[in-house]
C-alpha atoms as a PDB file:
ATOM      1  CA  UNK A   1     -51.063  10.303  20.449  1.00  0.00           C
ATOM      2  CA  UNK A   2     -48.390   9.590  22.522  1.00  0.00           C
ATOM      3  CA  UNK A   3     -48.413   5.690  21.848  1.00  0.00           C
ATOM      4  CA  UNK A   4     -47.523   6.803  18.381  1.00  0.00           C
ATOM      5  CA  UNK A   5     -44.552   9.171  18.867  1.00  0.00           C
ATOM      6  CA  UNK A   6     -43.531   6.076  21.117  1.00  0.00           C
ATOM      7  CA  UNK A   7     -43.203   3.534  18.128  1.00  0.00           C
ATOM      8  CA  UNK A   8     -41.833   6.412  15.773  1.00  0.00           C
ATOM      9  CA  UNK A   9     -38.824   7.245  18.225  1.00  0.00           C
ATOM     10  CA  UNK A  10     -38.618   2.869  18.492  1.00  0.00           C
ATOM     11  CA  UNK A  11     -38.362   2.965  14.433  1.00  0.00           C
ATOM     12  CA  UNK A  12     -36.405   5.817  14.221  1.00  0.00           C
ATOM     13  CA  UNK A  13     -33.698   3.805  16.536  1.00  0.00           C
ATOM     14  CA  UNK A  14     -33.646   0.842  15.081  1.00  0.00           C
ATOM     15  CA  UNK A  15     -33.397   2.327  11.775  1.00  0.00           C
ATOM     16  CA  UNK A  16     -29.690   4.570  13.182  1.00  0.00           C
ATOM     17  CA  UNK A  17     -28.860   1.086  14.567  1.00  0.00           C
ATOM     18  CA  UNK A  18     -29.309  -0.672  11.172  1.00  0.00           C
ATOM     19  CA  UNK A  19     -27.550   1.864   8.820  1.00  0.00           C
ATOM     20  CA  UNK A  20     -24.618   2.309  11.995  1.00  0.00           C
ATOM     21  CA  UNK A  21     -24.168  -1.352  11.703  1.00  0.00           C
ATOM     22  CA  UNK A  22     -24.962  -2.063   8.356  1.00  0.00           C
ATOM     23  CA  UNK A  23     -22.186  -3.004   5.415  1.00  0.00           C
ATOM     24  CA  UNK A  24     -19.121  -1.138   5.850  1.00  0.00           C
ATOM     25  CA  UNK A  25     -16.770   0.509   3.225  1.00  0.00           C
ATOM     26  CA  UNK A  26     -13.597  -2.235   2.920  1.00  0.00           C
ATOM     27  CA  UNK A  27     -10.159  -0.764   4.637  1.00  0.00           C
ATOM     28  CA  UNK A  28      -7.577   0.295   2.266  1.00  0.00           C
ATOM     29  CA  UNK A  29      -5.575  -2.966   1.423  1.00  0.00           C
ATOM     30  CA  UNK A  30      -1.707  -3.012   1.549  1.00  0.00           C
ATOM     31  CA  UNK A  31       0.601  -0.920   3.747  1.00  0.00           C
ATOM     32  CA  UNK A  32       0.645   3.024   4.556  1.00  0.00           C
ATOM     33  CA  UNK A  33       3.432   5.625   3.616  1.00  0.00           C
ATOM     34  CA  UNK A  34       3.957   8.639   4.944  1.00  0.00           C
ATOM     35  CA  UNK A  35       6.904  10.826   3.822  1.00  0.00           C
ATOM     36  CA  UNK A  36       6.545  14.926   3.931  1.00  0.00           C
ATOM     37  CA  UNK A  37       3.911  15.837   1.270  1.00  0.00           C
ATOM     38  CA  UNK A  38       3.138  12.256   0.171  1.00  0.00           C
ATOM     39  CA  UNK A  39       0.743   9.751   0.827  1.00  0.00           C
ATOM     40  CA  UNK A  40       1.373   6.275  -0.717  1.00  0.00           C
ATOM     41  CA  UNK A  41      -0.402   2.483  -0.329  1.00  0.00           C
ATOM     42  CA  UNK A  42       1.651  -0.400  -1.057  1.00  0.00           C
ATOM     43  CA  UNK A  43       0.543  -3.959  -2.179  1.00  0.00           C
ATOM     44  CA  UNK A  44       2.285  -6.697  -3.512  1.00  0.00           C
ATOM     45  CA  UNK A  45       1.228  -9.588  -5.801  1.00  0.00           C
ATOM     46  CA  UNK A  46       1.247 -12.306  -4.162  1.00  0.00           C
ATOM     47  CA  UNK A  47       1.337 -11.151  -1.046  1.00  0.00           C
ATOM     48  CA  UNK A  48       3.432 -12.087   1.141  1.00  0.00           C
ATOM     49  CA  UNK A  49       5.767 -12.244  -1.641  1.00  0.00           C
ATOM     50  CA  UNK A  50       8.174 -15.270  -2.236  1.00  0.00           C
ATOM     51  CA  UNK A  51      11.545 -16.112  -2.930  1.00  0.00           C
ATOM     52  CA  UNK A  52      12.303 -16.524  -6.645  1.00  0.00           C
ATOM     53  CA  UNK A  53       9.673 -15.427  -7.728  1.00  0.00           C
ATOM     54  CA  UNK A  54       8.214 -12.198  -9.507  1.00  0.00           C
ATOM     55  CA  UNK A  55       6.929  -9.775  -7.137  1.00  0.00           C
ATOM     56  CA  UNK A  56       4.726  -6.816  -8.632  1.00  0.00           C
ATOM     57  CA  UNK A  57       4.546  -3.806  -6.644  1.00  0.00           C
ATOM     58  CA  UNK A  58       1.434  -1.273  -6.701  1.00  0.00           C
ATOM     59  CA  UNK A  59       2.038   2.061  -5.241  1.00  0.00           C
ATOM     60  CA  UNK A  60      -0.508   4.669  -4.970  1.00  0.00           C
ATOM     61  CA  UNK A  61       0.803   8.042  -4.536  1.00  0.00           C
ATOM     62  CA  UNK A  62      -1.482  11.035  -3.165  1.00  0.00           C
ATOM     63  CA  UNK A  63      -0.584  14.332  -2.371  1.00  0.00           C
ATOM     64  CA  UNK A  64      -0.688  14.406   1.565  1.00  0.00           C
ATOM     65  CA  UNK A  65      -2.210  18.153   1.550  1.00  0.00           C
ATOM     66  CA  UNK A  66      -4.584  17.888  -0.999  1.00  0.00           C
ATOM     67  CA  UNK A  67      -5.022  14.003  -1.295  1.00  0.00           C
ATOM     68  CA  UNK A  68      -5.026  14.224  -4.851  1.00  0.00           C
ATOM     69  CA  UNK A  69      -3.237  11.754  -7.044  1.00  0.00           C
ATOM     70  CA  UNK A  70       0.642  12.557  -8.045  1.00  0.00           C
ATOM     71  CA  UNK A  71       0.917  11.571 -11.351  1.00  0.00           C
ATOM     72  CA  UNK A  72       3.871  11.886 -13.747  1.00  0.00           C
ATOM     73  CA  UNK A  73       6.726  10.954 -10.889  1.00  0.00           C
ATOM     74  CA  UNK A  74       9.684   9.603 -10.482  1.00  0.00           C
ATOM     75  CA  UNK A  75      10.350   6.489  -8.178  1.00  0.00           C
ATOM     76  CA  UNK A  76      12.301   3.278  -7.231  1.00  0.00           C
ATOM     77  CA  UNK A  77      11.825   0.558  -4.691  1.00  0.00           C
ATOM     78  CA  UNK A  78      14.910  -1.053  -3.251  1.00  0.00           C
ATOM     79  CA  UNK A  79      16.128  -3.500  -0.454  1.00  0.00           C
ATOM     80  CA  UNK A  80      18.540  -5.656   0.827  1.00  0.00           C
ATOM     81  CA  UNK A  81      19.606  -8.469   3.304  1.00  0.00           C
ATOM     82  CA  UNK A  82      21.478  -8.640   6.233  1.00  0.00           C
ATOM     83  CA  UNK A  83      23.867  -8.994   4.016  1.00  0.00           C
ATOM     84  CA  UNK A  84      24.461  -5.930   1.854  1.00  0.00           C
ATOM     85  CA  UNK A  85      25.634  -7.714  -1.124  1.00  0.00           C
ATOM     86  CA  UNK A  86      22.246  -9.312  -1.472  1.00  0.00           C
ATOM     87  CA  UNK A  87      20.176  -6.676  -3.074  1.00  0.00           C
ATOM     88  CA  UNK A  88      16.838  -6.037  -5.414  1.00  0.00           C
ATOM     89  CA  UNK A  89      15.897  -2.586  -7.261  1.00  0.00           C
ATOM     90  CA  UNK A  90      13.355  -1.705  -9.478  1.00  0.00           C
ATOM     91  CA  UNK A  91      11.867   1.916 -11.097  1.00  0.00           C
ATOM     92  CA  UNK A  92       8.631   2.645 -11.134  1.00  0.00           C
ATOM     93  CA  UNK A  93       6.590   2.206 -14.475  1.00  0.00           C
ATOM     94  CA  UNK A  94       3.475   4.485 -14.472  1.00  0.00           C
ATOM     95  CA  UNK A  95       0.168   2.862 -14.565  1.00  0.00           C
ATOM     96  CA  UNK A  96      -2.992   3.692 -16.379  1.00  0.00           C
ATOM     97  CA  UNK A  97      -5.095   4.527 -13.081  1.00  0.00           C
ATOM     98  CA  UNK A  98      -4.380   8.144 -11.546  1.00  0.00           C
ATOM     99  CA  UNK A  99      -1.083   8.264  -9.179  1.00  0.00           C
ATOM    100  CA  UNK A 100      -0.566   4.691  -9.880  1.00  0.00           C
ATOM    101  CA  UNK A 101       3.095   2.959 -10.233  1.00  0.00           C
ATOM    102  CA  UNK A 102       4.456  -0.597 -10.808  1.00  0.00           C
ATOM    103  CA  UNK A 103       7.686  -1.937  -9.997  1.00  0.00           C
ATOM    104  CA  UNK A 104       8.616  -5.722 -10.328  1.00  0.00           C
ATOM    105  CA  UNK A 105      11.210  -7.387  -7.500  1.00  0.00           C
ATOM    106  CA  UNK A 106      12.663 -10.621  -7.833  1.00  0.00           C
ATOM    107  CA  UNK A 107      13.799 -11.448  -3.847  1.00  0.00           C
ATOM    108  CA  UNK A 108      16.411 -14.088  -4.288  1.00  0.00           C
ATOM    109  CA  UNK A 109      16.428 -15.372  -1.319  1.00  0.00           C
ATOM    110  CA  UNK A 110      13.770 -16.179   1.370  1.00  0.00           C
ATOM    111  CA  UNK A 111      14.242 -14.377   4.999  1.00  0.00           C
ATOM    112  CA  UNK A 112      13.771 -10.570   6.292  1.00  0.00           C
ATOM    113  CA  UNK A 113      14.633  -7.753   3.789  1.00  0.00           C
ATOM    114  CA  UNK A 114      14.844  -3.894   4.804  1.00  0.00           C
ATOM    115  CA  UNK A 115      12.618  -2.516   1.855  1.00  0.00           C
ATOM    116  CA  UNK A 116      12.689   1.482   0.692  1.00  0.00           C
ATOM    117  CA  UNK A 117      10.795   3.569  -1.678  1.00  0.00           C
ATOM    118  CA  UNK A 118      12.146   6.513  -3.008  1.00  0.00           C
ATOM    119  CA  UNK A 119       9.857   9.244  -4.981  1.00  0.00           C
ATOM    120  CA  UNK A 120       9.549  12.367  -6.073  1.00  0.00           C
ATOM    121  CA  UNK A 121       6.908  14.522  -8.041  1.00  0.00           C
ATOM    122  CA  UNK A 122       9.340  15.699 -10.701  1.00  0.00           C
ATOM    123  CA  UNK A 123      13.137  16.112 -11.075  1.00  0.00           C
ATOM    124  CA  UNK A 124      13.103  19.623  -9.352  1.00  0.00           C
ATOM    125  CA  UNK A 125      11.741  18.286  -6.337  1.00  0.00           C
ATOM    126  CA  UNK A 126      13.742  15.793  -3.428  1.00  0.00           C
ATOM    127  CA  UNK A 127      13.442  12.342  -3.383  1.00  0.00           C
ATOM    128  CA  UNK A 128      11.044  11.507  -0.233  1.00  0.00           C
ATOM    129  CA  UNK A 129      11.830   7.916   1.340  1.00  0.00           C
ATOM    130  CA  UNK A 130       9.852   4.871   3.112  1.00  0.00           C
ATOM    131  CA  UNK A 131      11.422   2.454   4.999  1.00  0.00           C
ATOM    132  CA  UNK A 132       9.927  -0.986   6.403  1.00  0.00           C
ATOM    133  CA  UNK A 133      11.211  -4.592   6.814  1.00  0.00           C
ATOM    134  CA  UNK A 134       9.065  -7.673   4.081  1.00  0.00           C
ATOM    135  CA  UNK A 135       9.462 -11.234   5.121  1.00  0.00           C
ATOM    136  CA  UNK A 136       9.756 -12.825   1.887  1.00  0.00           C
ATOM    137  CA  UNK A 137       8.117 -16.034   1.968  1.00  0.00           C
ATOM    138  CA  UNK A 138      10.679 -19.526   0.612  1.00  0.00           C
ATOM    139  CA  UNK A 139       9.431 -20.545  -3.055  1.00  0.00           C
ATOM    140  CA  UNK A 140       7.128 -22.820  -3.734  1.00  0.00           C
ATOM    141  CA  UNK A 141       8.159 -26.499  -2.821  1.00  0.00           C
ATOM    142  CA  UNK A 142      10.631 -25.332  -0.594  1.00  0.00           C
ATOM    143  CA  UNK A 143      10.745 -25.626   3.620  1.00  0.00           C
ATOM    144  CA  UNK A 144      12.709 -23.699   5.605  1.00  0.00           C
END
């Protein structure tokens, strides 16, 4: 009797230890926002985007308290160079999946950008901001 509850606790391991280190869910891709009550992820196509080139933006934007899509906002991502002549701007576009946006940046030049999003649920609410810096890769062909 005992020899048996022996090789069912032995199974009963190993099985914890296969499903624990068995195939795990992929990470989010892109980069995290966090602003007051929203939640966003940001990827770019390609990624890391280059210089004179089309860049297309994805946002996701979820309701931080309920984590629930935000559909039917208002946005725009923005940046600029050291140099604050140099800049790119784009509105969002809504996409067909839930809380989904698209904006399209053409960086003009290669080199370190400070890059914003602002958004907002609708017009009566205030415009909640991300900030972070993009390297923006030189075009294709070119060396730095």
């Amino acid at each position: 009797m005992m020899r048996s509850r022996g090789r069912v606790s032995v199974m009963a391991a190993a099985l914890l230890v296969s499903v624990a280190c068995g195939p795990q869910a992929e990470p989010p891709k892109g980069m995290p926002g966090i602003t007051d009550h929203y939640s966003l992820r940001i990827t770019s196509e390609p990624m890391p985007p280059r210089a004179r080139e089309r860049s297309t933006f994805k946002i996701v934007v979820r309701d931080k308290s309920t984590n629930e899509p935000v559909d039917g906002g208002e946005g725009l991502i923005y940046g600029n160079m050291k140099d604050p002549t140099v800049k790119v701007w784009d509105s969002f576009v809504a996409g067909a999946e839930p809380g989904t946006y698209y904006a399209n940046i053409h960086y003009v030049a290669a080199g370190d950008w400070a890059m914003a999003i602002r958004f907002r649920k609708d017009s009566t609410q205030k415009l909640e901001q991300v900030d972070w810096m993009q390297t923006v890769n030189n075009a294709k062909g070119e060396v730095r």
